[in-house]
Each structure stands twice: as structure tokens, then as C-alpha cells.
Protein backbone atom coordinates (compact mmCIF):
# COMPACT_ATOMS: atom_id res chain seq x y z
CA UNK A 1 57.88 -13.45 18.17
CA UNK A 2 55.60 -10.56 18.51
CA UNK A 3 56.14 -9.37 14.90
CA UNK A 4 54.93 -13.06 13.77
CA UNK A 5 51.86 -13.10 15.99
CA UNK A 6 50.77 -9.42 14.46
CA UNK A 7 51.73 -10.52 10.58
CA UNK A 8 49.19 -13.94 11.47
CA UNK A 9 46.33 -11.21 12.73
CA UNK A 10 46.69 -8.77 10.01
CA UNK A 11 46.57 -12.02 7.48
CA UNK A 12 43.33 -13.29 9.29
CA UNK A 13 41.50 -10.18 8.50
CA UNK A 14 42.51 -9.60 5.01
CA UNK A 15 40.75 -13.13 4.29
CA UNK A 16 37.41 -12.12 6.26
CA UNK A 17 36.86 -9.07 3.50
CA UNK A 18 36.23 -11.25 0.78
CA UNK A 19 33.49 -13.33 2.59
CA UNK A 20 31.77 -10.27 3.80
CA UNK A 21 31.74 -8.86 0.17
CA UNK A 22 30.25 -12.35 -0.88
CA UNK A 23 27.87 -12.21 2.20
CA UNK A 24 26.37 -8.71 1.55
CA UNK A 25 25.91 -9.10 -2.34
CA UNK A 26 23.58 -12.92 -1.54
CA UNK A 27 21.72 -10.44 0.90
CA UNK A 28 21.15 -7.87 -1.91
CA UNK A 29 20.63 -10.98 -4.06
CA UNK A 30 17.60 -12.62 -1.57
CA UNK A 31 16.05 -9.22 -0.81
CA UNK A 32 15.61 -8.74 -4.53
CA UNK A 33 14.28 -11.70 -5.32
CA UNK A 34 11.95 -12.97 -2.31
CA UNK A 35 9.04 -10.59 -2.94
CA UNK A 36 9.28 -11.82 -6.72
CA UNK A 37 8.50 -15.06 -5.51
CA UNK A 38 6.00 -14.58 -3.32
CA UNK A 39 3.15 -13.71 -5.99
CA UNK A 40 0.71 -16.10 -5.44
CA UNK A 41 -2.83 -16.91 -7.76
CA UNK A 42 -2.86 -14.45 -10.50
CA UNK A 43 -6.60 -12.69 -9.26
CA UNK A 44 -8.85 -9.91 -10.47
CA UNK A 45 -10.01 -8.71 -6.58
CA UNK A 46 -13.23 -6.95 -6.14
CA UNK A 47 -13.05 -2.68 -5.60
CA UNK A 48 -14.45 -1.29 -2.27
CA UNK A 49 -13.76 1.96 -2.07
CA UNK A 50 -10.73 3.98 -0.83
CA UNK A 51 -9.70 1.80 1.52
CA UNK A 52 -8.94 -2.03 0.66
CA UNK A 53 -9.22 -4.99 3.43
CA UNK A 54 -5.96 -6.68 3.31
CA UNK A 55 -6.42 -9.28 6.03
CA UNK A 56 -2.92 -10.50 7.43
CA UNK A 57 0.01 -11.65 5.88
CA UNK A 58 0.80 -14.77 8.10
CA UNK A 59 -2.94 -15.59 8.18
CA UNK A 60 -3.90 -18.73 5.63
CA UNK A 61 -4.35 -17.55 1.92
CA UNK A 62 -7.12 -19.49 0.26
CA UNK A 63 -7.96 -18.34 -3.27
CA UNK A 64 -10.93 -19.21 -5.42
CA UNK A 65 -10.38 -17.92 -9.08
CA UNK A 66 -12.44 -17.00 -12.01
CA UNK A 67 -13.28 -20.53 -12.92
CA UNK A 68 -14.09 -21.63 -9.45
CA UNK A 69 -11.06 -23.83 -9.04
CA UNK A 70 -9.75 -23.48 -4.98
CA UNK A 71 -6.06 -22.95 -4.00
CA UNK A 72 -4.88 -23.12 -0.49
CA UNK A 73 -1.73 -21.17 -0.97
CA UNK A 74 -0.69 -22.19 -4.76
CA UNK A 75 -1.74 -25.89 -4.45
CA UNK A 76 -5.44 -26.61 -6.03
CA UNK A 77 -7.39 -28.50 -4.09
CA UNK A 78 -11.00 -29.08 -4.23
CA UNK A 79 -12.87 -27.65 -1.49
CA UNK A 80 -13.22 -30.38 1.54
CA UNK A 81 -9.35 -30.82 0.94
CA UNK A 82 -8.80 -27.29 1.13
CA UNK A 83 -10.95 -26.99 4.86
CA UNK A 84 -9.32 -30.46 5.84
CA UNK A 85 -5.79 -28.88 5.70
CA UNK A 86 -6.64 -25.42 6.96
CA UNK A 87 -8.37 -27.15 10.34
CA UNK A 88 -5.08 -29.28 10.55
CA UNK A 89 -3.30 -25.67 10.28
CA UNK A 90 -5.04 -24.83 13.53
CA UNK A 91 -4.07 -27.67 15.02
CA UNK A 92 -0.41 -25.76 15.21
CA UNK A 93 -1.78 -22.40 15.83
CA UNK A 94 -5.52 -22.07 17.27
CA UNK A 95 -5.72 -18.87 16.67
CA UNK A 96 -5.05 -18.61 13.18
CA UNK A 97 -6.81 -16.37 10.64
CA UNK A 98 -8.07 -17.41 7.16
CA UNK A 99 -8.43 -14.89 4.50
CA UNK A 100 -10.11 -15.53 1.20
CA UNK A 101 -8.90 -14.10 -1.96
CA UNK A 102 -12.33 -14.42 -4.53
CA UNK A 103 -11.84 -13.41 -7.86
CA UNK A 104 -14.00 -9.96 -9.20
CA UNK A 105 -15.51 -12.91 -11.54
CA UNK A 106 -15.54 -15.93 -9.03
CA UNK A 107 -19.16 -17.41 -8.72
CA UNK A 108 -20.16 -16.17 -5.49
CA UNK A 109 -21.54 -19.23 -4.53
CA UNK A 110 -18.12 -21.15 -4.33
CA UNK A 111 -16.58 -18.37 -2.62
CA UNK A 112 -19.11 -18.32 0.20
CA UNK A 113 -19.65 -22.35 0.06
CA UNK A 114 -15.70 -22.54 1.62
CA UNK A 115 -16.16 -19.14 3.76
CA UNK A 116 -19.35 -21.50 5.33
CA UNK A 117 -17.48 -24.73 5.50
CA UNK A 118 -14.79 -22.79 7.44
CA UNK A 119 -16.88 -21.51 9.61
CA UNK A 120 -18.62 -24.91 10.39
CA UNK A 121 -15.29 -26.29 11.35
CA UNK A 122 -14.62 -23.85 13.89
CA UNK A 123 -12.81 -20.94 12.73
CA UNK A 124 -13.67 -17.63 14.05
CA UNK A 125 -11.34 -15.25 12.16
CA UNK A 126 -12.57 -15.79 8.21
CA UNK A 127 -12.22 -12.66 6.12
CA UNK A 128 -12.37 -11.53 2.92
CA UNK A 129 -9.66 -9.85 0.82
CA UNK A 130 -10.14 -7.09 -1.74
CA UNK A 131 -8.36 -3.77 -3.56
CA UNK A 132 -8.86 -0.38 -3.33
CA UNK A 133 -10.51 1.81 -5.93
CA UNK A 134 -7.86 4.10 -7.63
């Protein structure tokens, strides 16, 4: 009785190395490909310097691009829509953070008209994001 209770262990952990094998190569397969998805608006950021302001990555992303079209995330959305969401994102999390990714050739006007409408709704933490000089 003893012999059949070891052969049923020893068969239950032969069939738990496949799996594993399968498990650790979707791993390898996800780490590889998150970052690649994770690219966002395709922008030309202002240089300032050595050091670039990078803002934080859970904060909201709101791009305006070189044509002065707005993108909260990757959706475009004109501007009102684009503070009308964000303010209903603080509804979740009051103290979230905003950061604005303006194009080098962005009109400056459009990227400070949804900087001001931010801050007119309320949010404290608006920043701007930008790249280093090489």
C-alpha cells in the first residue's frame, strides 16, 4: 500500500514541471512585451538641461502634440473633455498628479490653456514633462 501511495506522489510532481516551464516562459513572454506597449503619443519634448523633469509614472498623462490636438492617455479629446475626465479621476484619488507632455513644437498657448483649466478645477499637483540635453 505504501509503494502505491509513493508511485501516486512521484506521478503528481512529474506533471507540475511542465506547467511551471509553461508558467515561467508567459512571464518572460509579458515582461518582454509590456514596456513595448506602453509607448504612448509619439512627442518631440522640449531640452532643459542635464537633468530632465519626469513627473510620476502613476500620475495622469495628458499630451498636447505638434498640431495642438489633446490626448488624455492615447484617447484625443478636445480640451474641456480632457479636464472633465481628469477631475472625475480625482474623484477616485484626490491627490492625484497631472503631468503634461507638450510637444518641442506644440503652440504654447494650448499647452498652457489646459495647464490653466486644470488648475481652475482644483488640481494642485500640474507639472510639466520634458528630456534631458545629451
Amino acid at each position: 500500500m505504501s509503494r502505491l501511495r509513493r508511485r501516486q506522489n512521484a506521478d503528481a510532481l512529474i506533471q507540475l514541471t511542465p506547467m511551471i516551464d509553461v508558467m515561467t516562459v508567459l512571464l518572460a513572454v509579458f515582461m518582454v512585451t509590456t514596456p513595448m506597449m506602453t509607448n504612448g503619443i509619439d512627442l518631440d519634448l522640449p531640452n532643459t538641461g542635464h537633468s530632465a523633469l519626469n513627473g510620476n509614472d502613476h500620475a495622469i498623462q495628458i499630451s498636447v502634440d505638434s498640431n495642438g490636438r489633446y490626448y488624455l492617455n492615447e484617447t484625443e479629446l478636445a480640451v474641456d473633455d480632457v479636464v472633465k475626465r481628469a477631475i472625475a479621476m480625482r474623484g477616485e484619488n484626490p491627490q492625484l498628479s497631472i503631468v503634461i507632455n507638450g510637444d518641442r513644437h506644440a503652440d504654447y498657448g494650448a499647452v498652457m490653456s489646459v495647464m490653466g483649466k486644470l488648475k481652475d478645477s482644483g488640481f494642485q499637483r500640474v507639472g510639466l514633462r520634458t528630456k534631458a540635453e545629451k
